[in-house]
C-alpha atoms as a PDB file:
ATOM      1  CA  UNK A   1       0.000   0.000   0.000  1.00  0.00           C
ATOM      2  CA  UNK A   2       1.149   3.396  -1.233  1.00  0.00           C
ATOM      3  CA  UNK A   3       1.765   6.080   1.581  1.00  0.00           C
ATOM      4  CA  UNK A   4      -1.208   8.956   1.715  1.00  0.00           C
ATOM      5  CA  UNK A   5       1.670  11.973   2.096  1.00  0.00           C
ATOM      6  CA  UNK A   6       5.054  11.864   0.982  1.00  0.00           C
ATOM      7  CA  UNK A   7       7.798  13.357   2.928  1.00  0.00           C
ATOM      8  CA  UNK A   8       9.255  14.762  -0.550  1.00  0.00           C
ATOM      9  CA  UNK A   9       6.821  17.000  -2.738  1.00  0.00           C
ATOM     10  CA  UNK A  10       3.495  16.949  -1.046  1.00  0.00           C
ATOM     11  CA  UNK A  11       1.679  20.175  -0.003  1.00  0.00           C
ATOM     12  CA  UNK A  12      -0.554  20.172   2.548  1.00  0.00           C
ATOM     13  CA  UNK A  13      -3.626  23.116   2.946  1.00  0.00           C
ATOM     14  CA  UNK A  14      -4.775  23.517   5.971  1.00  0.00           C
ATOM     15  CA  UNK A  15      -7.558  24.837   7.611  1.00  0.00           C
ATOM     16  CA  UNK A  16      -9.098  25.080  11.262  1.00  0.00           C
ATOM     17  CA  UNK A  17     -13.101  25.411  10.488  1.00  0.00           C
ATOM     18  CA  UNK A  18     -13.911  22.120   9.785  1.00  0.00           C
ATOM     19  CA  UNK A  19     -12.335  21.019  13.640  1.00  0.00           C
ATOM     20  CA  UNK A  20     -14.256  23.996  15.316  1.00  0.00           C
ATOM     21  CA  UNK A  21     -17.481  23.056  13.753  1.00  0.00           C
ATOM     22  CA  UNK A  22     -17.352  19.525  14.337  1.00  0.00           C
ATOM     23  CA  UNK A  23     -17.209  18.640  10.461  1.00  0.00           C
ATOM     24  CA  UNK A  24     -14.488  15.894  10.708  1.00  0.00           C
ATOM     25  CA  UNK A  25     -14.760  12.413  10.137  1.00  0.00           C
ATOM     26  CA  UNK A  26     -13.258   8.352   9.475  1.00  0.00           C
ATOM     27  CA  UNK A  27     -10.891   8.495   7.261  1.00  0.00           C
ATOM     28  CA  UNK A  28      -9.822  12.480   6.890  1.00  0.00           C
ATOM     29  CA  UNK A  29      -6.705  13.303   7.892  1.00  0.00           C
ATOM     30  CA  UNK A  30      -5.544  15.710  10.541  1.00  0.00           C
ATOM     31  CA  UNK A  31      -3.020  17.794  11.968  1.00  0.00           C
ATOM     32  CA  UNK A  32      -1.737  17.761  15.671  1.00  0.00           C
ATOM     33  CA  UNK A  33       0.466  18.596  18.289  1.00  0.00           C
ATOM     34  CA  UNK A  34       2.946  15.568  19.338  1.00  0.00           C
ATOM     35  CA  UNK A  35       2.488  14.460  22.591  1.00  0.00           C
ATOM     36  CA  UNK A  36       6.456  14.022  22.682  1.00  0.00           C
ATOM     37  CA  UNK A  37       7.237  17.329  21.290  1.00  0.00           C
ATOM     38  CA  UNK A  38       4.296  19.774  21.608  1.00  0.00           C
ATOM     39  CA  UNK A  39       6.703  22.305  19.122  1.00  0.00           C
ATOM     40  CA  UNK A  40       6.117  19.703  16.345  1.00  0.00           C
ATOM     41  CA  UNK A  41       3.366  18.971  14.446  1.00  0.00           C
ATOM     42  CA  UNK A  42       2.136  15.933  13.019  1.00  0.00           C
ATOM     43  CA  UNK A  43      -0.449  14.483  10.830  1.00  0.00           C
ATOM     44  CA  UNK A  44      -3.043  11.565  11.652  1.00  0.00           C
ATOM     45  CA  UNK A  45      -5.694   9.807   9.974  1.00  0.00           C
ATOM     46  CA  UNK A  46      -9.205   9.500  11.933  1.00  0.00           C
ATOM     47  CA  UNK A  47      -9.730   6.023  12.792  1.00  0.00           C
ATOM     48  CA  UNK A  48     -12.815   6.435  15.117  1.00  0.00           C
ATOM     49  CA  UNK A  49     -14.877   8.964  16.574  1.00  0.00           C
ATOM     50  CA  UNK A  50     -16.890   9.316  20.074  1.00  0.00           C
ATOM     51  CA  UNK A  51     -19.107   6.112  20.651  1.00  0.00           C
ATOM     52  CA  UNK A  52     -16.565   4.084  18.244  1.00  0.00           C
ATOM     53  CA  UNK A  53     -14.564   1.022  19.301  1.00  0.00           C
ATOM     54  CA  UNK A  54     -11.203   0.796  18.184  1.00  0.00           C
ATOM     55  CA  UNK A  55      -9.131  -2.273  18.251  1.00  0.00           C
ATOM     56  CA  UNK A  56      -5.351  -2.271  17.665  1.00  0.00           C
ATOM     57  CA  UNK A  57      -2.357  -4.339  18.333  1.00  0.00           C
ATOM     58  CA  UNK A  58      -0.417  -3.693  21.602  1.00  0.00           C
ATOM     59  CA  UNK A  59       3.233  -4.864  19.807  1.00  0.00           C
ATOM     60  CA  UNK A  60       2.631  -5.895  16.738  1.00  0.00           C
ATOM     61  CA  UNK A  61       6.193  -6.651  16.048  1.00  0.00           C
ATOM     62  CA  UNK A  62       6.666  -9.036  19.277  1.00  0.00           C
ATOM     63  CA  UNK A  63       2.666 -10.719  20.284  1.00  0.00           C
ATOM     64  CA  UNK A  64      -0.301 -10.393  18.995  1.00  0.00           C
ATOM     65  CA  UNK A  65      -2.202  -9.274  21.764  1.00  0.00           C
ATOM     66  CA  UNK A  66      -4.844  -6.975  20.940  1.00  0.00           C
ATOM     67  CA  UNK A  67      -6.152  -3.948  23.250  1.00  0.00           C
ATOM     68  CA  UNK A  68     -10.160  -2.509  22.418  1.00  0.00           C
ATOM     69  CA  UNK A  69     -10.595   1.086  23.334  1.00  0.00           C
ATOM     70  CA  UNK A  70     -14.361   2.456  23.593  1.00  0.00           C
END
């Protein structure tokens, strides 16, 4: 599978109305502060909103033990 953004030659328009009114959504994809480095900004695709539950692996690389959030 083919990356969405590539670090070389991508432009990426923002804008903050669509957050404010509540007009985001699965699937769109969405700029935020790192929790590591609140000076850097990073992007991140919706995987579920309010109500959702989201399953994902723990450490995929050494188990396969899966953790649900609600």
């Amino acid at each position: 599978m083919l990356p969405t953004l590539n670090l070389t030659g991508d432009v990426i328009l923002t804008e903050r109305i669509s957050t404010l009114l509540g007009m985001v959504g699965p699937g769109d994809v969405v700029l935020v502060r790192s929790p590591e480095n609140p000076r850097r900004t990073i992007t991140k695709r919706i995987l579920g909103m309010e109500g959702d539950k989201v399953t994902f692996l723990v450490d995929p690389r050494n188990s396969d033990n899966c953790h649900t959030v609600e």
